[in-house]
C-alpha atoms as a PDB file:
ATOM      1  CA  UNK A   1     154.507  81.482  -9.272  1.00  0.00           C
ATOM      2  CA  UNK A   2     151.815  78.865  -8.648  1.00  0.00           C
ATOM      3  CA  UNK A   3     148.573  80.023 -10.481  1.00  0.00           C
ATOM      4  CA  UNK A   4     144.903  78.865 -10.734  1.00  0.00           C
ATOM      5  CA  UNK A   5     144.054  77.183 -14.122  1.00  0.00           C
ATOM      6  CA  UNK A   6     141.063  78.386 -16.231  1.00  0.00           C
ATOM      7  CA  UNK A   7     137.749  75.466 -15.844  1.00  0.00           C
ATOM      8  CA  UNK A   8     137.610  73.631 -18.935  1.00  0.00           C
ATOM      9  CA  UNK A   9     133.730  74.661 -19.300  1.00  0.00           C
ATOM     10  CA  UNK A  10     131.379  77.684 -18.114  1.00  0.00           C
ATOM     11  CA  UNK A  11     130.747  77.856 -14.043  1.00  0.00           C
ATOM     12  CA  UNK A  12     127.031  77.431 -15.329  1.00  0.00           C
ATOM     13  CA  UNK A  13     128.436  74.133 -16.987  1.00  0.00           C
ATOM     14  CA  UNK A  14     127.263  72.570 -14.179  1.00  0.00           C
ATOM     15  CA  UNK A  15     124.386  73.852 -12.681  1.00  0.00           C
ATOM     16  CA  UNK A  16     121.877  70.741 -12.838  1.00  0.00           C
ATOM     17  CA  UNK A  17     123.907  69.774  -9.840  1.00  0.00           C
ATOM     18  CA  UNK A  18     126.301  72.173  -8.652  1.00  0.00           C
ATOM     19  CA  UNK A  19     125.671  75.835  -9.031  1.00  0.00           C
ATOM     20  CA  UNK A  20     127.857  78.559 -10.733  1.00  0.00           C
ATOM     21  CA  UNK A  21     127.459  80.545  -7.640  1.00  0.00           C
ATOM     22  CA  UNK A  22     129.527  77.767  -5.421  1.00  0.00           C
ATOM     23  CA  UNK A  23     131.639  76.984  -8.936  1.00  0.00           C
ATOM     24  CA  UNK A  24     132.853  80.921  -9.029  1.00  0.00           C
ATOM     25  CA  UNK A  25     133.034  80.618  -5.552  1.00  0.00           C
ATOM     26  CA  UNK A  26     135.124  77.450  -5.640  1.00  0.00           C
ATOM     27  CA  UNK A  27     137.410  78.264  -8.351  1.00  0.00           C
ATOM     28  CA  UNK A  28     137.979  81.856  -7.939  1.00  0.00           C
ATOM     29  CA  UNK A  29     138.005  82.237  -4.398  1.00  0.00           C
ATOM     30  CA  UNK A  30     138.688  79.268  -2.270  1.00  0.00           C
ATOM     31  CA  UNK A  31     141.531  77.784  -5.233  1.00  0.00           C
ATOM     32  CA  UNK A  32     142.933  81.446  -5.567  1.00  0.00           C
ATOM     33  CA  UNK A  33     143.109  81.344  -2.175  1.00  0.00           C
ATOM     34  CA  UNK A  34     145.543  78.560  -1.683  1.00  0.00           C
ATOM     35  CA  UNK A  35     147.061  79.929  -4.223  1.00  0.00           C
ATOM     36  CA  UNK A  36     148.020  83.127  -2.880  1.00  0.00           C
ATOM     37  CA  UNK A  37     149.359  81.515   0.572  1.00  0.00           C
ATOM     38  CA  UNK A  38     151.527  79.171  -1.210  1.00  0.00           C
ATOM     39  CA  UNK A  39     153.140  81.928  -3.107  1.00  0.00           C
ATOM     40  CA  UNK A  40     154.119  83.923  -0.571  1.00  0.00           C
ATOM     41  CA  UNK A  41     155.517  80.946   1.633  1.00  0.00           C
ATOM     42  CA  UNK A  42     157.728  80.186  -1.417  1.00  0.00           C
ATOM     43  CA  UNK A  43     158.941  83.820  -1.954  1.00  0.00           C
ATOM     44  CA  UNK A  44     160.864  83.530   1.100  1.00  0.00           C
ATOM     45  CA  UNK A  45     162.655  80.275  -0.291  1.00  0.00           C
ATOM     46  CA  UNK A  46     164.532  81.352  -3.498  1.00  0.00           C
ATOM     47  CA  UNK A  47     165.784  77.657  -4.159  1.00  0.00           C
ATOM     48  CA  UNK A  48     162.255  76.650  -3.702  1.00  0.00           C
ATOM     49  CA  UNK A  49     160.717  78.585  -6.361  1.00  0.00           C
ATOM     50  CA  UNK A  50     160.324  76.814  -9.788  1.00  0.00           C
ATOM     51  CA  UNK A  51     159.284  72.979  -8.206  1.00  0.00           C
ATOM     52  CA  UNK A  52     156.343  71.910  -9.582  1.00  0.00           C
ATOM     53  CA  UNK A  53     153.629  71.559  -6.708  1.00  0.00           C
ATOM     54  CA  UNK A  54     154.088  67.857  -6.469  1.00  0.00           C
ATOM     55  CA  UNK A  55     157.608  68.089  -6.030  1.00  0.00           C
ATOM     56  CA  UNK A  56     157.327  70.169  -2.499  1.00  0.00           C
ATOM     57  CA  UNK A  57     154.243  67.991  -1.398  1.00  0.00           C
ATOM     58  CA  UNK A  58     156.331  64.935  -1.747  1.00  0.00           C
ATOM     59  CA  UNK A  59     159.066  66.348  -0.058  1.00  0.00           C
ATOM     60  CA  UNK A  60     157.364  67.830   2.855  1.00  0.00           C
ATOM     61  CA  UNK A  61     158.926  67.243   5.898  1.00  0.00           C
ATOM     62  CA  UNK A  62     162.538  68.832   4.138  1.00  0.00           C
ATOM     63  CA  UNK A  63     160.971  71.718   3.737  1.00  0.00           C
ATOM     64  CA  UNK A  64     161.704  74.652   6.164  1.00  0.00           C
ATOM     65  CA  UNK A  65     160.042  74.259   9.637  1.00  0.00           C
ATOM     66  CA  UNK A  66     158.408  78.045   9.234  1.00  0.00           C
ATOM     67  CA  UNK A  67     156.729  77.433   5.964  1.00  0.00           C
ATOM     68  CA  UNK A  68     155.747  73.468   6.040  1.00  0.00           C
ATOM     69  CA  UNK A  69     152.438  73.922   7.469  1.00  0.00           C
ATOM     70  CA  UNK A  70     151.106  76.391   4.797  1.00  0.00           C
ATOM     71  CA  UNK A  71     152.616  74.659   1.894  1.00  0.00           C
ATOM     72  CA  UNK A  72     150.544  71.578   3.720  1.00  0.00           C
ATOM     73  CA  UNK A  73     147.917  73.395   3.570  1.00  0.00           C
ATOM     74  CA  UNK A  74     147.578  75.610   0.534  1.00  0.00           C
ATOM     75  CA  UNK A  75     149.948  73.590  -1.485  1.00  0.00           C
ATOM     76  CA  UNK A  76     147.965  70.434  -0.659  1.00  0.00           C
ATOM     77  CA  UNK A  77     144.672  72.448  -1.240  1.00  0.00           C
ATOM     78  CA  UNK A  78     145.803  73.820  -5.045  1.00  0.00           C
ATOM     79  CA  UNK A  79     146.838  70.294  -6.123  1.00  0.00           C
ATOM     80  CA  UNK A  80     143.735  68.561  -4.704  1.00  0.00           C
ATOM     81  CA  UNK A  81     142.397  71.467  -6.969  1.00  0.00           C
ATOM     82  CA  UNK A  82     143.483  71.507  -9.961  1.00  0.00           C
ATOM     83  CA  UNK A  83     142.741  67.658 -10.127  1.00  0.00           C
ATOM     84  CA  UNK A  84     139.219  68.481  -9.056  1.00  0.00           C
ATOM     85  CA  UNK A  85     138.162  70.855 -11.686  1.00  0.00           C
ATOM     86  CA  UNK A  86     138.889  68.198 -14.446  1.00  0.00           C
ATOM     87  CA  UNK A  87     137.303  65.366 -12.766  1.00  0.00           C
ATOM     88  CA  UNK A  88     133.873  66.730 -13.424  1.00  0.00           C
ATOM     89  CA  UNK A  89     132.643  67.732 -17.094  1.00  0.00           C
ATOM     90  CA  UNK A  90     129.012  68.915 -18.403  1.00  0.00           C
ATOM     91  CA  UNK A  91     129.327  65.944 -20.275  1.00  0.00           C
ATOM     92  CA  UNK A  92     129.866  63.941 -17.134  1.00  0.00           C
ATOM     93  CA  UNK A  93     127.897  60.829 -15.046  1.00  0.00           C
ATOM     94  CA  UNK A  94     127.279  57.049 -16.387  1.00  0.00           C
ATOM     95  CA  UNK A  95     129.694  54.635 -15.720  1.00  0.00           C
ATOM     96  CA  UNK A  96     133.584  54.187 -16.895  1.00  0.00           C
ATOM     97  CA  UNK A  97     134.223  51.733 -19.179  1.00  0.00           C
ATOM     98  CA  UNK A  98     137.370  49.282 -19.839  1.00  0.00           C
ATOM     99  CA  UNK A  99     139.880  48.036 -17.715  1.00  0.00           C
ATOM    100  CA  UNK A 100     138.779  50.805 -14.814  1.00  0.00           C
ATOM    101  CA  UNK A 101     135.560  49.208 -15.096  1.00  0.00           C
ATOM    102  CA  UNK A 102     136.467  45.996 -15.087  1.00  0.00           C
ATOM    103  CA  UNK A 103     139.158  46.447 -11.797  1.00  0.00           C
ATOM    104  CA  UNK A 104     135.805  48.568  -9.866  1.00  0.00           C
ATOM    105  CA  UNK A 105     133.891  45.125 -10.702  1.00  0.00           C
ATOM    106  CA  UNK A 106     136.873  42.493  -9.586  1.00  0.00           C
ATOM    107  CA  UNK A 107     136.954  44.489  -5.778  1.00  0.00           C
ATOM    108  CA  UNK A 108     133.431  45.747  -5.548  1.00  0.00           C
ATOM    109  CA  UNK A 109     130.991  43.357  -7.879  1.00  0.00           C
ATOM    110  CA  UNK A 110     129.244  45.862  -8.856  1.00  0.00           C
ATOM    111  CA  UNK A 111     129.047  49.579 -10.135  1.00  0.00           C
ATOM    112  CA  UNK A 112     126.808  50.289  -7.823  1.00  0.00           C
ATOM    113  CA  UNK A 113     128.175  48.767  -4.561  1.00  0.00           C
ATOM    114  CA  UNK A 114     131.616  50.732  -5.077  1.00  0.00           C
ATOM    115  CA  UNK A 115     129.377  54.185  -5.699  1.00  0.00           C
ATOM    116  CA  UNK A 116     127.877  52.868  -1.896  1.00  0.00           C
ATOM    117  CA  UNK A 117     131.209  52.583  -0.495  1.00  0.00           C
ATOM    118  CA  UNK A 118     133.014  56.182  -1.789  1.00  0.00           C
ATOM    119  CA  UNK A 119     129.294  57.638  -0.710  1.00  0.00           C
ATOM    120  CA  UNK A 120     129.295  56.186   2.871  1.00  0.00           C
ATOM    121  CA  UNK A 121     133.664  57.329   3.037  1.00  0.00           C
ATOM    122  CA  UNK A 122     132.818  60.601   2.201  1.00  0.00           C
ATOM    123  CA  UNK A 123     130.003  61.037   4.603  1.00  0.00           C
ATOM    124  CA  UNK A 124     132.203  59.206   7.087  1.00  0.00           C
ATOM    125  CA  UNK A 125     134.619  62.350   6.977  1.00  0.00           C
ATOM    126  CA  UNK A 126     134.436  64.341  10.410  1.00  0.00           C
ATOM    127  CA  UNK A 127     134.671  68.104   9.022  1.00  0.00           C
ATOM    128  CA  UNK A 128     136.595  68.842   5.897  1.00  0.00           C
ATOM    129  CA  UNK A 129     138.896  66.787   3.478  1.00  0.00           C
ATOM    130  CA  UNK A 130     138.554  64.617   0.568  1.00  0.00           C
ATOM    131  CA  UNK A 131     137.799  60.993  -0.227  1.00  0.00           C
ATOM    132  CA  UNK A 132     139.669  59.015  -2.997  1.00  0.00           C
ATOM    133  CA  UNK A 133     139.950  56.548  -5.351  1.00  0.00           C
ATOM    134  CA  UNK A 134     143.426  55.345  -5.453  1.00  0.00           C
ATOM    135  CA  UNK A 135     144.911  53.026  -8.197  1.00  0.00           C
ATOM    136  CA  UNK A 136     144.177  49.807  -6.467  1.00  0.00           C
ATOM    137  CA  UNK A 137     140.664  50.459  -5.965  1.00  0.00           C
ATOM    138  CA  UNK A 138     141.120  51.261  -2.245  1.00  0.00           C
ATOM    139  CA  UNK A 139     138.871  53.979  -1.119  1.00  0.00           C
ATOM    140  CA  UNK A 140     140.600  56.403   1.206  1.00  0.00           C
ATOM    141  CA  UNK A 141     139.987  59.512   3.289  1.00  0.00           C
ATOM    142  CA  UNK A 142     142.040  62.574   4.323  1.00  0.00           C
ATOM    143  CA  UNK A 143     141.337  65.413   6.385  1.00  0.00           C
ATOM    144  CA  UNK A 144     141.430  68.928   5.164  1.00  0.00           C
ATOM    145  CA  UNK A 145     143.578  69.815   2.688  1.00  0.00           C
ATOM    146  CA  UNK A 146     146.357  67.273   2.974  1.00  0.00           C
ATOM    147  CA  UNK A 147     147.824  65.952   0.131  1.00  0.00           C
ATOM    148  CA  UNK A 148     148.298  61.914  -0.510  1.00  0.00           C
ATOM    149  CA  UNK A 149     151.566  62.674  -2.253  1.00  0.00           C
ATOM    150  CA  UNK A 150     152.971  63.900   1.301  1.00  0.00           C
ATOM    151  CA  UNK A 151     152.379  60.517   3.255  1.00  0.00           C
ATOM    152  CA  UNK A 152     153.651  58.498   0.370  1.00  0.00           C
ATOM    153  CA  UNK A 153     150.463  56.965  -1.417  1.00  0.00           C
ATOM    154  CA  UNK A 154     150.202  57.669  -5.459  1.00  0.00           C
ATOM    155  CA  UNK A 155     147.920  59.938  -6.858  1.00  0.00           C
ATOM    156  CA  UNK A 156     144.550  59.376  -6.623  1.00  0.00           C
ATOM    157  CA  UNK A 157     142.609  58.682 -10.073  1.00  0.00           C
ATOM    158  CA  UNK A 158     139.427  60.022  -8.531  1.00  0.00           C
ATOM    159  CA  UNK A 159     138.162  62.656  -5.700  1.00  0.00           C
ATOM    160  CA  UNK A 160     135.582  64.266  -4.115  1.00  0.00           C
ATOM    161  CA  UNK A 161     135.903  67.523  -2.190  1.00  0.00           C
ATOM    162  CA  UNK A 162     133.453  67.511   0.923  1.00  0.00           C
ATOM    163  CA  UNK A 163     134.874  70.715   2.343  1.00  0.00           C
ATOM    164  CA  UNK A 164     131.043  72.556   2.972  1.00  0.00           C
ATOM    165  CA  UNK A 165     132.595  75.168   0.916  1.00  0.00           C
ATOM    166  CA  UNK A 166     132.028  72.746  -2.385  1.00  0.00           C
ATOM    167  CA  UNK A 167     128.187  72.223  -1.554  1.00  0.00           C
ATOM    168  CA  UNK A 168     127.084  74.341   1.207  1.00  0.00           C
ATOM    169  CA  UNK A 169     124.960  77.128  -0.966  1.00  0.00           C
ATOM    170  CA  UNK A 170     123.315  74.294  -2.723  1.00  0.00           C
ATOM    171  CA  UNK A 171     122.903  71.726  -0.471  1.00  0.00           C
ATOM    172  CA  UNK A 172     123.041  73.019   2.836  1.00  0.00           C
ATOM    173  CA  UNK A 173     123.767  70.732   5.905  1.00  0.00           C
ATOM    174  CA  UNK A 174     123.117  67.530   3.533  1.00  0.00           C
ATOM    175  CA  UNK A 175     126.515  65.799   2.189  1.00  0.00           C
ATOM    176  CA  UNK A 176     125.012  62.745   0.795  1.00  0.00           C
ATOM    177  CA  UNK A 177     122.745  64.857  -1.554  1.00  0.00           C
ATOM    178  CA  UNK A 178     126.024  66.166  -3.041  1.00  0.00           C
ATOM    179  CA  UNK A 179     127.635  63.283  -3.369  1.00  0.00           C
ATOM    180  CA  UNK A 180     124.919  61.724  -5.200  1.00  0.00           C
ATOM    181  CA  UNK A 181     124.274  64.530  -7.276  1.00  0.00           C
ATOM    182  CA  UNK A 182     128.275  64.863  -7.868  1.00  0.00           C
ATOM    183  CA  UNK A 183     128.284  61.425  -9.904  1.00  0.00           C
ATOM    184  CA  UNK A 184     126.150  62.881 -12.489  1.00  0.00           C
ATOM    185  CA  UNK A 185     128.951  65.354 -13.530  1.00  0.00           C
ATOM    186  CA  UNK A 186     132.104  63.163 -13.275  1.00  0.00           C
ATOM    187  CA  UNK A 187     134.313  63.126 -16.149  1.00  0.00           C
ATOM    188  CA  UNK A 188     135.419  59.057 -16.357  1.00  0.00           C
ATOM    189  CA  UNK A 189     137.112  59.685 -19.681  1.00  0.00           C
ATOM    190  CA  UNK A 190     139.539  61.367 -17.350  1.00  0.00           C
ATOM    191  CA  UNK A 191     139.667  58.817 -14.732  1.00  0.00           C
ATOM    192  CA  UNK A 192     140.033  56.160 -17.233  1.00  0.00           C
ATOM    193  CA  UNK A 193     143.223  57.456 -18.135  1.00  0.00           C
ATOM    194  CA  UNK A 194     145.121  57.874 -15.136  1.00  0.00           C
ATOM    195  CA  UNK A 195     144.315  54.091 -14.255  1.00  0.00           C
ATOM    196  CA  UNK A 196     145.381  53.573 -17.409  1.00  0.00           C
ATOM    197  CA  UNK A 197     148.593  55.447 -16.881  1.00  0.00           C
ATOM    198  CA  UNK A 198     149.163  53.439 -13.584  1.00  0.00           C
ATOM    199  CA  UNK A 199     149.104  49.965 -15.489  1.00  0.00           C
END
């Protein structure tokens, strides 16, 4: 059974830029959520239960026609997740350092001009979904919960949820206040790593 995993920090952790009314929210509703749906789709599947998340997002379109779309969606939506919650820390913001840093600077010049470009991607998203930060420095967009395991790209190293869900109560109707405020809180330590783990 798919679960939720605990935040590595208090939902208050946050709160100089995201609230722990929309973290509680986030976490315990929307996440559990998924959750829930993708456990019951893969009760009916005994030979499905026991693969790791990634494992039926990559395989997708073998999975059986009456349960694809949920695990899409909910399956998608808990591994965009869980990758979510540990890309932002209370000890978050700045810039990353090392060979991350010095690949952001090689395609985008500057620190600042790459933070531009993921900013005007995410606002650029019609509704819900995510924008990314994949291992070659491209900066990519999907809609709604899908997952970029399922059409084939690797996993990203950094994303941004801009479902209204992950701002709405704090920000209201205006995106690009949350995704500036968001860069204060992310955790590059993390990010730093997975590029790492790519080269």
């Amino acid at each position: 059974m798919f679960s939720v995993p605990a935040l590595n920090y208090d939902y208050d952790a946050l709160s100089d830029y995201i609230s722990a009314d929309i973290m509680q929210l986030h976490h315990d509703k929307h996440h559990q959520g998924y959750v829930d749906k993708l456990n019951a789709a893969v009760e009916k599947y005994p030979e499905l239960q026991g693969r790791a998340v990634e494992e039926l997002l990559v395989g997708l379109n073998s999975l059986p026609d009456d349960i694809r779309t949920t695990v899409r969606n909910n399956g998608g939506g808990h591994y965009n997740h869980c990758l979510f919650w540990v890309w932002m820390s209370p000890q978050g913001g700045g810039q990353p350092s090392g060979p991350l840093l010095e690949a952001i600077l090689q395609r985008y010049e500057t620190f600042e001009t790459f933070q531009e470009e993921f900013a005007a991607k995410a606002i650029s998203v019609f509704g819900s979904g995510w924008v990314w930060l994949q291992p070659n420095m491209d900066i990519i967009t999907t809609p709604n919960q899908d997952s970029l395991l399922s059409s084939g790209e690797p996993a990203p190293l950094l994303g941004l949820d801009v479902w209204e869900h992950a701002y709405y109560l704090d920000y209201k109707n205006k995106r690009p206040e949350y995704i500036k405020a968001w860069w204060n809180v992310v955790n590059w330590p993390v990010v730093e790593a997975r590029f790492d783990a790519t080269n």
